[in-house]
C-alpha atoms as a PDB file:
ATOM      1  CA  UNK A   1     109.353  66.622  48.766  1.00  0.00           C
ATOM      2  CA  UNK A   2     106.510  67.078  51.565  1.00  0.00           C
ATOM      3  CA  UNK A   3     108.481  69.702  53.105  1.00  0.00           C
ATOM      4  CA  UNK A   4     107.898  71.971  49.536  1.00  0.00           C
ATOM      5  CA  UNK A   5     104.474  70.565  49.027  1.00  0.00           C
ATOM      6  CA  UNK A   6     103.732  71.767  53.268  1.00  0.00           C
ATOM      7  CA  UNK A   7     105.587  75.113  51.804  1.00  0.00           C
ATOM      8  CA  UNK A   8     103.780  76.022  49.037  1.00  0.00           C
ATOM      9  CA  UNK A   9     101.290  78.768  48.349  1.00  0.00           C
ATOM     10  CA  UNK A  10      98.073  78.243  46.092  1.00  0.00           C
ATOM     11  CA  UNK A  11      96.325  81.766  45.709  1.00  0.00           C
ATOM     12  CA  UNK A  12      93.159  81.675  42.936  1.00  0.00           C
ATOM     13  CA  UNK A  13      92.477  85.572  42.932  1.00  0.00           C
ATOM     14  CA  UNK A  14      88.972  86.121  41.650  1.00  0.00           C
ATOM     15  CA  UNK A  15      87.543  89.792  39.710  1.00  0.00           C
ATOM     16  CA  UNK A  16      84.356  89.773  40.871  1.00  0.00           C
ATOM     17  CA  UNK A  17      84.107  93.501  40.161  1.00  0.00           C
ATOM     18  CA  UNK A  18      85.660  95.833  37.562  1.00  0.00           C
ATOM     19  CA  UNK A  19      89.177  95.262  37.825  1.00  0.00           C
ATOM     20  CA  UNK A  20      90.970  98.748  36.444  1.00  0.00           C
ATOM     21  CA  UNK A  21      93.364  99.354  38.838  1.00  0.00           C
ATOM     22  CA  UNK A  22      93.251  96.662  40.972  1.00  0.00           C
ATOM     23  CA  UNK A  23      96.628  94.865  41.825  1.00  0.00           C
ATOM     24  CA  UNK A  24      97.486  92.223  40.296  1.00  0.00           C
ATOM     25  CA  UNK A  25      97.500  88.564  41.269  1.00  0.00           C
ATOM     26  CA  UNK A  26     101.340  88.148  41.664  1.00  0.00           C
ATOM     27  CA  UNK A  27     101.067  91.237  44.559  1.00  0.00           C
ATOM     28  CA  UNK A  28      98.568  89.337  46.004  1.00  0.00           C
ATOM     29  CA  UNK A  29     101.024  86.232  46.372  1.00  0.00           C
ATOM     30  CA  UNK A  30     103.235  88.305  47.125  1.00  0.00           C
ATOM     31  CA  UNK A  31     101.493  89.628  50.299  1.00  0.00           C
ATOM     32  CA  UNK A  32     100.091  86.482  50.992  1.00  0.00           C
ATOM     33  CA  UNK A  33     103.679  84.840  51.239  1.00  0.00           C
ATOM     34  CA  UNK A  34     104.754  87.069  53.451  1.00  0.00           C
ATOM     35  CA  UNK A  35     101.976  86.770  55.633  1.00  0.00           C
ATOM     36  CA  UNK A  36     102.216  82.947  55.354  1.00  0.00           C
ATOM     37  CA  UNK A  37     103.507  80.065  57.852  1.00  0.00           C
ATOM     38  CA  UNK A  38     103.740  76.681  55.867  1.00  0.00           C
ATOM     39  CA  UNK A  39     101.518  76.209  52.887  1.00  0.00           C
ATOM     40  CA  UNK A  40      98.301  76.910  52.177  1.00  0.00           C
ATOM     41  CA  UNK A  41      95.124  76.765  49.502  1.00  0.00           C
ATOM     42  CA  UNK A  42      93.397  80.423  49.614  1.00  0.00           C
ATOM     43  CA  UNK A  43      91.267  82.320  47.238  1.00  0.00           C
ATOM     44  CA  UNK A  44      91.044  85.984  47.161  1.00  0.00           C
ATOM     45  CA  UNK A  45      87.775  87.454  46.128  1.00  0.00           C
ATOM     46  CA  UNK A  46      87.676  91.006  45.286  1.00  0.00           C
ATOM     47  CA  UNK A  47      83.869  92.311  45.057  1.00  0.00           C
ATOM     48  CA  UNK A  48      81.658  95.216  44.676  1.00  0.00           C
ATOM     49  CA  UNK A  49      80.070  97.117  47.398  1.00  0.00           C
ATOM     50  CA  UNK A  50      76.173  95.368  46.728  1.00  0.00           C
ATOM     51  CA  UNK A  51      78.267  91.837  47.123  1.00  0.00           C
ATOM     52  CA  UNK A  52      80.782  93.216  50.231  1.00  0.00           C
ATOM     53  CA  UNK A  53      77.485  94.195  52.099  1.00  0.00           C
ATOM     54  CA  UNK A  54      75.354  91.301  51.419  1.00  0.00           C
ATOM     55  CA  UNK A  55      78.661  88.993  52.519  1.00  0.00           C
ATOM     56  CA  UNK A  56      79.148  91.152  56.143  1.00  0.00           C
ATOM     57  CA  UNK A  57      75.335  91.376  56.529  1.00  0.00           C
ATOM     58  CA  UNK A  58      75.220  87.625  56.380  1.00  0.00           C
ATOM     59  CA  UNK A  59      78.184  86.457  58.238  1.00  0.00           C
ATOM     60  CA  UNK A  60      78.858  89.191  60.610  1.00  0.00           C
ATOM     61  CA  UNK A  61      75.492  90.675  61.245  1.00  0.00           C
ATOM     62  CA  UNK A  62      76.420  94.036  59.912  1.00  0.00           C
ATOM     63  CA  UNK A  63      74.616  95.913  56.972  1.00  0.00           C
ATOM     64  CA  UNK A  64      77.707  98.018  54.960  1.00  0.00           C
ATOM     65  CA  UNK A  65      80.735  96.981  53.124  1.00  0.00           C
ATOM     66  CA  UNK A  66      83.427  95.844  54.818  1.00  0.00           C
ATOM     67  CA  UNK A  67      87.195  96.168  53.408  1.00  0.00           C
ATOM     68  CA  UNK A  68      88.533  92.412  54.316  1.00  0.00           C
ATOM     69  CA  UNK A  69      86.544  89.327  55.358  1.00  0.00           C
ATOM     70  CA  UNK A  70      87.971  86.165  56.078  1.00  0.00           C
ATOM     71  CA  UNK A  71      86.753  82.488  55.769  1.00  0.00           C
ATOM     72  CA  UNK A  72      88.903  80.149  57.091  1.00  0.00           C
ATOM     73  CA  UNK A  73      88.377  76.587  56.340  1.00  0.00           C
ATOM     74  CA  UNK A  74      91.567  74.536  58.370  1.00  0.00           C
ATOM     75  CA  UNK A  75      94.670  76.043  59.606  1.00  0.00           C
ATOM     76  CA  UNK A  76      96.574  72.608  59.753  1.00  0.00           C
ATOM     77  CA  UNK A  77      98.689  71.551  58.132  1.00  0.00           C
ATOM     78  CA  UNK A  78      97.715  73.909  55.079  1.00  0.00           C
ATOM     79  CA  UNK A  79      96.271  77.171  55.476  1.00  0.00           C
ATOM     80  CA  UNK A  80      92.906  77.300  53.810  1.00  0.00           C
ATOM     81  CA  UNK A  81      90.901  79.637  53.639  1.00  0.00           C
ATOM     82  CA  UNK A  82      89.087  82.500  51.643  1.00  0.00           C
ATOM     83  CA  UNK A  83      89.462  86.526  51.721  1.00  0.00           C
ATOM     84  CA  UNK A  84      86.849  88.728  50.135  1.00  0.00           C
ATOM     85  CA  UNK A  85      88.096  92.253  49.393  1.00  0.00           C
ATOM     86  CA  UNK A  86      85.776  95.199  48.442  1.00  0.00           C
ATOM     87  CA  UNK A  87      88.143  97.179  46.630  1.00  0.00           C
ATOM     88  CA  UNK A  88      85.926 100.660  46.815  1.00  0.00           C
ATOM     89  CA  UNK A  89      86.091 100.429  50.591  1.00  0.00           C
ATOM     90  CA  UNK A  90      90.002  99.950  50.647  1.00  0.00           C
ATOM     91  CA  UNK A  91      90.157 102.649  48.262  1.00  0.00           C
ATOM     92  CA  UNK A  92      88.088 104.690  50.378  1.00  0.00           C
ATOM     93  CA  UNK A  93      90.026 104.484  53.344  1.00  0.00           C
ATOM     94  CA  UNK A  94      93.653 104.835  51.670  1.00  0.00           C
ATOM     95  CA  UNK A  95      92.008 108.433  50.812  1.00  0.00           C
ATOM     96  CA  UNK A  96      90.650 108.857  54.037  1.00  0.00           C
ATOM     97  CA  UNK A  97      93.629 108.097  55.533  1.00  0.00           C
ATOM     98  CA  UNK A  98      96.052 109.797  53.208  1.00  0.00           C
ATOM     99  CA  UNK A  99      98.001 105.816  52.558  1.00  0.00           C
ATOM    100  CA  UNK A 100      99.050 104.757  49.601  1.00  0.00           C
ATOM    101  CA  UNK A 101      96.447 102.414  47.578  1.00  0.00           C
ATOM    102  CA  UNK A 102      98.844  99.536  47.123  1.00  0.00           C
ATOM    103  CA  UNK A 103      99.921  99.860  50.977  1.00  0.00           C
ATOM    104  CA  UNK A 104      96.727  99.549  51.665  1.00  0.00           C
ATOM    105  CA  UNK A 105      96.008  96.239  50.018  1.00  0.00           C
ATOM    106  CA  UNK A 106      98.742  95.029  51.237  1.00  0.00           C
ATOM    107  CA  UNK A 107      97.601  95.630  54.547  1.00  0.00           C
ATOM    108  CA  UNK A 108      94.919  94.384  54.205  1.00  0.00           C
ATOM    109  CA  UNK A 109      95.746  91.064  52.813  1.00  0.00           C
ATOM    110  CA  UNK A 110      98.160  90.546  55.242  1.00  0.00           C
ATOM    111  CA  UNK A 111      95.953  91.242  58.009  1.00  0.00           C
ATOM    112  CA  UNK A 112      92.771  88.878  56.421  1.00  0.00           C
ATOM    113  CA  UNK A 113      95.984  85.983  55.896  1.00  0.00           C
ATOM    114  CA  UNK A 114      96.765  85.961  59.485  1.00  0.00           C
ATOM    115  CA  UNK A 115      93.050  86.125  60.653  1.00  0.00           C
ATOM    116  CA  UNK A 116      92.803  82.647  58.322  1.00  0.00           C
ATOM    117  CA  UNK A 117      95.923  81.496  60.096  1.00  0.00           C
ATOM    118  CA  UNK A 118      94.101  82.045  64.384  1.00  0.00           C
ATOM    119  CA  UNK A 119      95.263  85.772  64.729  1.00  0.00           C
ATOM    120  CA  UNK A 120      92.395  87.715  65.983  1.00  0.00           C
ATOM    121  CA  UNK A 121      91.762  91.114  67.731  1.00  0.00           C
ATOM    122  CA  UNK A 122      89.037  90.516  69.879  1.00  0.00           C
ATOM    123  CA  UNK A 123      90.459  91.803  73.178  1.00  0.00           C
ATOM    124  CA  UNK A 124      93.462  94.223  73.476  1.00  0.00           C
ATOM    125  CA  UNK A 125      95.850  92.432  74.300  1.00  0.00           C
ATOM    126  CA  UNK A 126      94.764  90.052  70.939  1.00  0.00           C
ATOM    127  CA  UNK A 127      95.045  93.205  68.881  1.00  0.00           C
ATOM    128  CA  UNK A 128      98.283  94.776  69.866  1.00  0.00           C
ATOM    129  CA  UNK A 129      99.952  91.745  69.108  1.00  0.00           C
ATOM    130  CA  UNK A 130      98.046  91.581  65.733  1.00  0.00           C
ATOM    131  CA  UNK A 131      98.994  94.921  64.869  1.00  0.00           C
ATOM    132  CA  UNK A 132     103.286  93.899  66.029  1.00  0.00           C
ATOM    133  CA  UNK A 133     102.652  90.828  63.782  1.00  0.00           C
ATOM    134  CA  UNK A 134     101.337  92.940  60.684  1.00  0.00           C
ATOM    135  CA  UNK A 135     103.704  95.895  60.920  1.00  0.00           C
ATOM    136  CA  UNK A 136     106.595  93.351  61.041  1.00  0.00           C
ATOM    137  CA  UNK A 137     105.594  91.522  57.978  1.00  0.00           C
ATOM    138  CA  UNK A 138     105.044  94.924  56.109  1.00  0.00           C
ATOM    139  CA  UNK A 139     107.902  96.704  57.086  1.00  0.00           C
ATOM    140  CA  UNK A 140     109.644  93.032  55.421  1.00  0.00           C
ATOM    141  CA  UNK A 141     107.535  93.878  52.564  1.00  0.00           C
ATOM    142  CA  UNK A 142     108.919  97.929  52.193  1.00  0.00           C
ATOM    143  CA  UNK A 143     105.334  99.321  54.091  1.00  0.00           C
ATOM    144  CA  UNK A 144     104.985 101.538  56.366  1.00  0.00           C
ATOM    145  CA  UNK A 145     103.464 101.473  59.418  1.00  0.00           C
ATOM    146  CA  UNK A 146      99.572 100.869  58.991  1.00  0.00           C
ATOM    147  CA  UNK A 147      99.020 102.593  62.474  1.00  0.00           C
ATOM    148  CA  UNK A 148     101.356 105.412  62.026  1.00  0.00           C
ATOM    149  CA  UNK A 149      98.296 107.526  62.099  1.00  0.00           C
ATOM    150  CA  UNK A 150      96.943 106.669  65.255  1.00  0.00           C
ATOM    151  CA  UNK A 151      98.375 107.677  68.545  1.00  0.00           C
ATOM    152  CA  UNK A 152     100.246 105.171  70.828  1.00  0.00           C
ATOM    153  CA  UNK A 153      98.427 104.785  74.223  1.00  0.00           C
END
């Protein structure tokens, strides 16, 4: 029984914005899952721009939406941990970059779950690992490469 409780996934999505055509909360566990080691306790927050900016201003020092943030509370033995999304940045940049939306988020998601879970990209060494670590768990999810755009070095 501790092994399933040290398994299990609890994702509170929160709407803090206008949700019309936002995913939905099962692609969000979805994602999550797959970006997931263990268990964990994690709430999703998706926001509008006014919130995304005031959220990065304060904890990052920078003054503009941001697409993911993460929060991470403990990463042991659960996972915990929030992610705030501003879904008109994400949607920005899947035009920008000609990706599809839901790709996108799920990008996304995945790459603010393993940020919760120690991953970082600091250096770039830190970030080419990341970016392995993400394109395996999307191609596993039926993605495509989120850096297929940008030139190997």
């Amino acid at each position: 029984m501790k092994n399933a409780i040290s398994n299990r996934l609890n994702l509170s999505v929160q709407y803090a914005c206008n949700r019309e055509g936002l995913p939905l909360r099962a692609d969000f566990v979805r994602w999550a899952r797959a970006a997931l080691i263990g268990g964990g306790q994690v709430t999703i927050r998706l926001v509008d721009a006014d919130e995304g900016r005031a959220l990065n201003a304060e904890y990052r020092g920078k003054d503009y939406a941001t697409n993911v943030l993460s929060f991470p509370y403990e990463s042991e033995p659960l996972v915990m941990g929030d992610l705030v999304i501003c879904p008109e940045v994400v949607a920005r940049e899947a035009a920008e970059q000609g990706k599809p939306l839901a790709a996108h988020y799920a990008h996304l998601t995945v790459h603010g779950m393993l940020h919760l879970q120690g991953w970082d990209h600091e250096d770039d060494g830190e970030a080419l690992e990341m970016e392995d670590e993400e394109r395996t768990i999307l191609a596993e999810l039926g993605y495509p490469d989120p850096y297929g755009n940008e030139s190997a070095a």
